[in-house]
Protein backbone atom coordinates (compact mmCIF):
# COMPACT_ATOMS: atom_id res chain seq x y z
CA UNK A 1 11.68 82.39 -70.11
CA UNK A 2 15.24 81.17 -71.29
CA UNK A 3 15.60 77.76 -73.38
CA UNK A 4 16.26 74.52 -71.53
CA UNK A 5 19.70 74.30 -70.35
CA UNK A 6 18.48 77.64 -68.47
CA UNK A 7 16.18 75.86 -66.99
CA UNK A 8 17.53 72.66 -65.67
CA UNK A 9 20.35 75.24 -63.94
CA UNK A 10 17.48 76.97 -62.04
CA UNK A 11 16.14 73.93 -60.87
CA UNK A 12 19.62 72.44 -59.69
CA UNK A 13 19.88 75.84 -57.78
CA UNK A 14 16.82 75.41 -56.08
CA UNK A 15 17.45 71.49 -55.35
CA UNK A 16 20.46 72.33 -54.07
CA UNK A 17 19.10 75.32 -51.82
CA UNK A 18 16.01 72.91 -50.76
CA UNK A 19 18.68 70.35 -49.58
CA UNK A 20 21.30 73.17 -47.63
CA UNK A 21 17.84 74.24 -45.89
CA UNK A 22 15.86 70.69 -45.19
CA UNK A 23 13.46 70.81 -47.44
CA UNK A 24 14.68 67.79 -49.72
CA UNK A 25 11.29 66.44 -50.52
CA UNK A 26 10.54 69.92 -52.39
CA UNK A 27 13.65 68.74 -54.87
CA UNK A 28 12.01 67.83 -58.32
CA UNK A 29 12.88 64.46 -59.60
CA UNK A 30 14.48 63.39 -56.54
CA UNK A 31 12.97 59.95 -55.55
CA UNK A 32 14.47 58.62 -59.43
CA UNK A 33 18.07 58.76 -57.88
CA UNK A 34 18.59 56.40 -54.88
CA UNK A 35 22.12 58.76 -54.16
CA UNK A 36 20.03 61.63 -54.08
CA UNK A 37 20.12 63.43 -51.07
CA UNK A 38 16.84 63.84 -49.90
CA UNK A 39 16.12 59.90 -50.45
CA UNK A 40 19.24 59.95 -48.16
CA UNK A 41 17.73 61.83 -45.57
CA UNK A 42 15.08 59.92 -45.26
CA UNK A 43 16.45 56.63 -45.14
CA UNK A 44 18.53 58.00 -42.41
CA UNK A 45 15.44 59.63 -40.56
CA UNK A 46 13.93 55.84 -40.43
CA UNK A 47 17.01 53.90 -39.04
CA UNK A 48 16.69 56.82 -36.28
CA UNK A 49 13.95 55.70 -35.62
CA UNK A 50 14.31 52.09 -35.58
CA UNK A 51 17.10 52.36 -33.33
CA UNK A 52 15.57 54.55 -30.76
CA UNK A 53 12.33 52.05 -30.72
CA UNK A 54 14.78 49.08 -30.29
CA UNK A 55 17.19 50.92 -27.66
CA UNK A 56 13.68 51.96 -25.85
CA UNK A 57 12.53 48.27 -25.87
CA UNK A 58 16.07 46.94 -24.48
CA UNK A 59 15.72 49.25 -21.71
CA UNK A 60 12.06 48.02 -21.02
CA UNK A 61 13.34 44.10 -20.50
CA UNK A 62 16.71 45.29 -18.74
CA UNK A 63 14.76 47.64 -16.38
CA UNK A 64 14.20 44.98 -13.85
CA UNK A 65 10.36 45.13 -14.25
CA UNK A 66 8.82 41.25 -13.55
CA UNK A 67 5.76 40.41 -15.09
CA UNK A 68 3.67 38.46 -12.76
CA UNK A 69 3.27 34.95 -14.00
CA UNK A 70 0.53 31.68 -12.87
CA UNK A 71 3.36 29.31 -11.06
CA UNK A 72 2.78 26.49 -13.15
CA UNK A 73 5.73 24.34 -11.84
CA UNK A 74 4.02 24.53 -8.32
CA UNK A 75 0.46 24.09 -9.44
CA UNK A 76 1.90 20.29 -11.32
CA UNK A 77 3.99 19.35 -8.38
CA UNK A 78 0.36 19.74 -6.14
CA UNK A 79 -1.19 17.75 -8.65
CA UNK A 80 1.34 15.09 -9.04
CA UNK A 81 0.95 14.58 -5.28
CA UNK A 82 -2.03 14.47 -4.98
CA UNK A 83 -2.57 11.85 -8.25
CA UNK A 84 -0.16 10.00 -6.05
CA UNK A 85 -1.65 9.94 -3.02
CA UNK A 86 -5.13 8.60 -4.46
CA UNK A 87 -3.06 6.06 -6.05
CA UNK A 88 -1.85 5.11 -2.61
CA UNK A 89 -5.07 5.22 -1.28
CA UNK A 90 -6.62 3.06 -4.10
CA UNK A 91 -4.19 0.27 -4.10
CA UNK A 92 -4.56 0.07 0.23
CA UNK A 93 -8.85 -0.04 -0.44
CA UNK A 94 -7.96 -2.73 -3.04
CA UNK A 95 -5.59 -4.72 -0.80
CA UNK A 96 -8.60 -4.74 2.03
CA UNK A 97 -10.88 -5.90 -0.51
CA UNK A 98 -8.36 -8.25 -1.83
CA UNK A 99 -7.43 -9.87 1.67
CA UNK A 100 -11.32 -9.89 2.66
CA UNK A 101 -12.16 -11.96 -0.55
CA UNK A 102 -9.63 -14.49 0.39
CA UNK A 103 -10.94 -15.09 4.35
CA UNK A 104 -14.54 -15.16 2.70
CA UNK A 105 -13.85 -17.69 0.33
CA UNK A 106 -11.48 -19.96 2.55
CA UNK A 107 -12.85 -19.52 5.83
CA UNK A 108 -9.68 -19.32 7.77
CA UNK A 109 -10.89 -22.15 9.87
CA UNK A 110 -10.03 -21.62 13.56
CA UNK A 111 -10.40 -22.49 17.29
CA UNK A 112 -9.15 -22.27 20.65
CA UNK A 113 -10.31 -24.11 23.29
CA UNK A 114 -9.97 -24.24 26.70
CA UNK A 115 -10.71 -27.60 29.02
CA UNK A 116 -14.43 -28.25 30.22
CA UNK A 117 -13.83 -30.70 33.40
CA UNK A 118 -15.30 -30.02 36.43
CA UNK A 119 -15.33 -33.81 38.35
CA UNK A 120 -12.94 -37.16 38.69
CA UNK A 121 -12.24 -38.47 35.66
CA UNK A 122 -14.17 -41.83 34.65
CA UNK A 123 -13.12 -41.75 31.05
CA UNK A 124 -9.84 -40.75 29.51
CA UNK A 125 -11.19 -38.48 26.98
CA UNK A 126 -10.54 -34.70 27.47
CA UNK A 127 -13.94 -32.80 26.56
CA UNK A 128 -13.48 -29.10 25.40
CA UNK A 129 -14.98 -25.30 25.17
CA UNK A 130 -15.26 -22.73 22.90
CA UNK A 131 -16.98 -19.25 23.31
CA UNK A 132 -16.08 -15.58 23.55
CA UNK A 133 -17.56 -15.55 26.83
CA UNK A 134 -14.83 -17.80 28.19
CA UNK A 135 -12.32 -15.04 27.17
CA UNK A 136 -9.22 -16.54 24.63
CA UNK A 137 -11.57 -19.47 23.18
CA UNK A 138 -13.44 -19.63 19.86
CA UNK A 139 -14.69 -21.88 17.40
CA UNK A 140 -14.79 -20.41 13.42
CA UNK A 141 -15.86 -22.98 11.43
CA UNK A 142 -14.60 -26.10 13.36
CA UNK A 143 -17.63 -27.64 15.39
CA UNK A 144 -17.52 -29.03 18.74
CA UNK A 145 -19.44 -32.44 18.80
CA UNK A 146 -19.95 -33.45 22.74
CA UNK A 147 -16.77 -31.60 23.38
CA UNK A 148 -14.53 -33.18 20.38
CA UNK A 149 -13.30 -30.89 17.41
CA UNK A 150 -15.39 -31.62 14.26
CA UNK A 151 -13.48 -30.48 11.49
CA UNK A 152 -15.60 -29.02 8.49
CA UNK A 153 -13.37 -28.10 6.00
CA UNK A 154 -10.61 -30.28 3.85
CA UNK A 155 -7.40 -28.75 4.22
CA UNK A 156 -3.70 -28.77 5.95
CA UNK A 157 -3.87 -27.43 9.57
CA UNK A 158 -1.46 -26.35 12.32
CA UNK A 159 -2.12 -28.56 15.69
CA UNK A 160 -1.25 -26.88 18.98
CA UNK A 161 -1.90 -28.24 22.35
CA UNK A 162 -0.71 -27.87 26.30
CA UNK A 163 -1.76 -29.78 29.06
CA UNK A 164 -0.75 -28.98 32.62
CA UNK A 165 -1.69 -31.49 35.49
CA UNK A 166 -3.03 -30.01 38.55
CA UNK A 167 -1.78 -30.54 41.79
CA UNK A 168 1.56 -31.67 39.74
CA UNK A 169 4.89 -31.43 42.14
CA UNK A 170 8.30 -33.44 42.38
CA UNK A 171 7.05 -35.23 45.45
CA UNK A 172 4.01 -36.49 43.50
CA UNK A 173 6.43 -38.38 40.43
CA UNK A 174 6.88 -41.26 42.41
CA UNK A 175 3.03 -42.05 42.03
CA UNK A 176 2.51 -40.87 38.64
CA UNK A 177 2.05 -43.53 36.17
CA UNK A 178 5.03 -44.51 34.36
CA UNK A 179 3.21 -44.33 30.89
CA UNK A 180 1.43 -41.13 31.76
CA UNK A 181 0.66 -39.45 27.87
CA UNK A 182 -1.08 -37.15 26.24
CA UNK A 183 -2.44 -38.23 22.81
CA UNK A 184 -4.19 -36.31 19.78
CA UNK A 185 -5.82 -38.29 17.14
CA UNK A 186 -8.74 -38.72 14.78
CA UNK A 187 -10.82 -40.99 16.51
CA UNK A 188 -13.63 -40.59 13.88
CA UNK A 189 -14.31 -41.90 11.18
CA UNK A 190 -12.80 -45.25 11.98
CA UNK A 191 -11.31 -45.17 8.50
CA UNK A 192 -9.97 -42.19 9.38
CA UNK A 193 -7.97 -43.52 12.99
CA UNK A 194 -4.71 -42.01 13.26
CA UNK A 195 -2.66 -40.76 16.40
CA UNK A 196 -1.49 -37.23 15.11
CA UNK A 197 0.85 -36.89 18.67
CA UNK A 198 2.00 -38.50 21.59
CA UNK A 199 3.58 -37.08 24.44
CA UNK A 200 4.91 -38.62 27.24
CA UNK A 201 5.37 -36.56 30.36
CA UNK A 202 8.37 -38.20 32.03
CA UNK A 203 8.20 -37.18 35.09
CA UNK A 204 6.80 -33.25 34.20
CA UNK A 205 3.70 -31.51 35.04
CA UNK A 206 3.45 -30.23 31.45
CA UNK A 207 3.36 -31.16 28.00
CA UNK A 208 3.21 -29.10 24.75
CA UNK A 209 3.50 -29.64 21.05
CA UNK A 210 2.90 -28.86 18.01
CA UNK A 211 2.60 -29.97 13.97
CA UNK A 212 0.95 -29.83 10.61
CA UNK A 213 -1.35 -32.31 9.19
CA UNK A 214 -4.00 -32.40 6.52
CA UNK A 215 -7.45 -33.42 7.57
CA UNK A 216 -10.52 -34.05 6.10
CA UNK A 217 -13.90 -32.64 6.30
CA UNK A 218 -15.74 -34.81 8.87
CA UNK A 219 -12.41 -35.70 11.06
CA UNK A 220 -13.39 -35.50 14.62
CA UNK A 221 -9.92 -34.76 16.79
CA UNK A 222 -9.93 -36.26 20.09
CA UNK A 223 -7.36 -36.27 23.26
CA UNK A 224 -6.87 -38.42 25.70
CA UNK A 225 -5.07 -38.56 28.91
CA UNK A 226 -3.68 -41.44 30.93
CA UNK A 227 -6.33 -42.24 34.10
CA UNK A 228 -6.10 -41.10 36.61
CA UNK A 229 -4.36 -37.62 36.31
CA UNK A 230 -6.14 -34.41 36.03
CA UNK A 231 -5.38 -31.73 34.03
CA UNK A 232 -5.33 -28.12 35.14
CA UNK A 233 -8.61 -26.08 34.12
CA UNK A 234 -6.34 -22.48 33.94
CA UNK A 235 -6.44 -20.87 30.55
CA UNK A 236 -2.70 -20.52 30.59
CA UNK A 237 -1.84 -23.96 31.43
CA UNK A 238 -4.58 -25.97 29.56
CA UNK A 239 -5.16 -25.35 26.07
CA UNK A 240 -6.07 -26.99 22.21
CA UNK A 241 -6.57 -25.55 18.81
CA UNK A 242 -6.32 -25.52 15.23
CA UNK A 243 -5.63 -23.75 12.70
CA UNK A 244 -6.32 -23.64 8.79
CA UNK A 245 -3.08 -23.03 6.94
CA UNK A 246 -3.76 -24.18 2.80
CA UNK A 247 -6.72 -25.58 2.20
């Protein structure tokens, strides 16, 4: 059997033959000694290991391989435009609404008219027409009152008027009334009475003008013209309206 310091030399002959031929985990008492060489071996064995796992997953990510991904950057920029463009379509719908509200609660008064004369002239009042039928003449909210513009709502309006005589040449001054005029005016109510323009033709065949003024509800706008000339009955020669600018 031998005493012990025969056996601790057997067993550091067979440690030492376990480690020449690989075998260090059969090497008693090993794992106490962190410079033993089996404990070595295996600490080696595991950065191996390691390193061939991390080398392998290096060569995955620099192999070129792309993973297929959602393209989010796209899918936003769609969105985006299209949050924009409902935006855009929003604020227009809005606007239309907007402007619509305004015309129905002012009214936008309005009217073209053309001349309604069809004989001599006994009275020096110009009578006038408004309808859609006639073509460029319409009344919105004014009302004609035996041809004379009623106005129906209080406000500051743009005048316009044209008169063209008929039959009008160079030869025919020298018999045309010295005074010959065209005047607008509110000839009712009497408290009302005010010439709004005058307009003389000095020796023309046409007169135009036009000019702002506030007038009242219940004005009545009347034009006259000196006796005996005749104005022309063409749309594009003879012509009144008004228009509501503030009310």
């Amino acid at each position: 059997m031998g005493g012990p310091t025969t056996r601790a030399r057997r067993a550091g002959k067979m440690g030492r033959s376990a480690w020449i031929f690989g075998e260090p985990s059969s090497i008693p008492g090993c794992w106490l000694y962190p410079w033993c060489p089996a404990q070595h071996l295996v600490h080696s064995g595991y950065s191996v290991k390691m390193q061939r796992l991390k080398r392998l997953a290096m060569e995955e990510e620099g192999s070129g391989c792309n993973v297929p991904r959602l393209p989010w950057a796209s899918i936003l920029r769609a969105a985006l435009l299209l949050l924009l463009i409902g935006m855009v379509i929003y604020c227009f719908l809005c606007g239309q609404r907007f402007t619509q509200q305004q015309l129905d609660s002012t009214g936008w008064d309005l009217a073209e008219l053309l001349l309604n004369h069809t004989e001599s002239r006994q009275d020096p009042r110009l009578r006038w027409q408004g309808s859609p039928a006639l073509g460029r003449s319409f009344v919105h909210g004014p009302e004609l009152d035996n041809g004379q513009l009623r106005i129906q709502r209080t406000g500051i309006y743009r005048l316009h008027i044209q008169v063209t005589l008929t039959n009008c040449s160079s030869s025919t001054w020298t018999v045309m009334p010295r005074q010959a005029t065209l005047t607008l005016g509110i000839c009712s109510p009497t408290t009302h009475s005010i010439s709004l323009l005058r307009l003389n033709f000095h020796h023309t065949c046409r007169v135009a003008s036009q000019r702002l003024t506030p007038l009242a509800k219940g004005d009545v706008l009347c034009t006259n013209l000196t006796l005996p000339l005749l104005p022309s009955r063409n749309a594009d020669e003879t012509f009144f309206g008004v228009q509501l600018v503030r009310p």
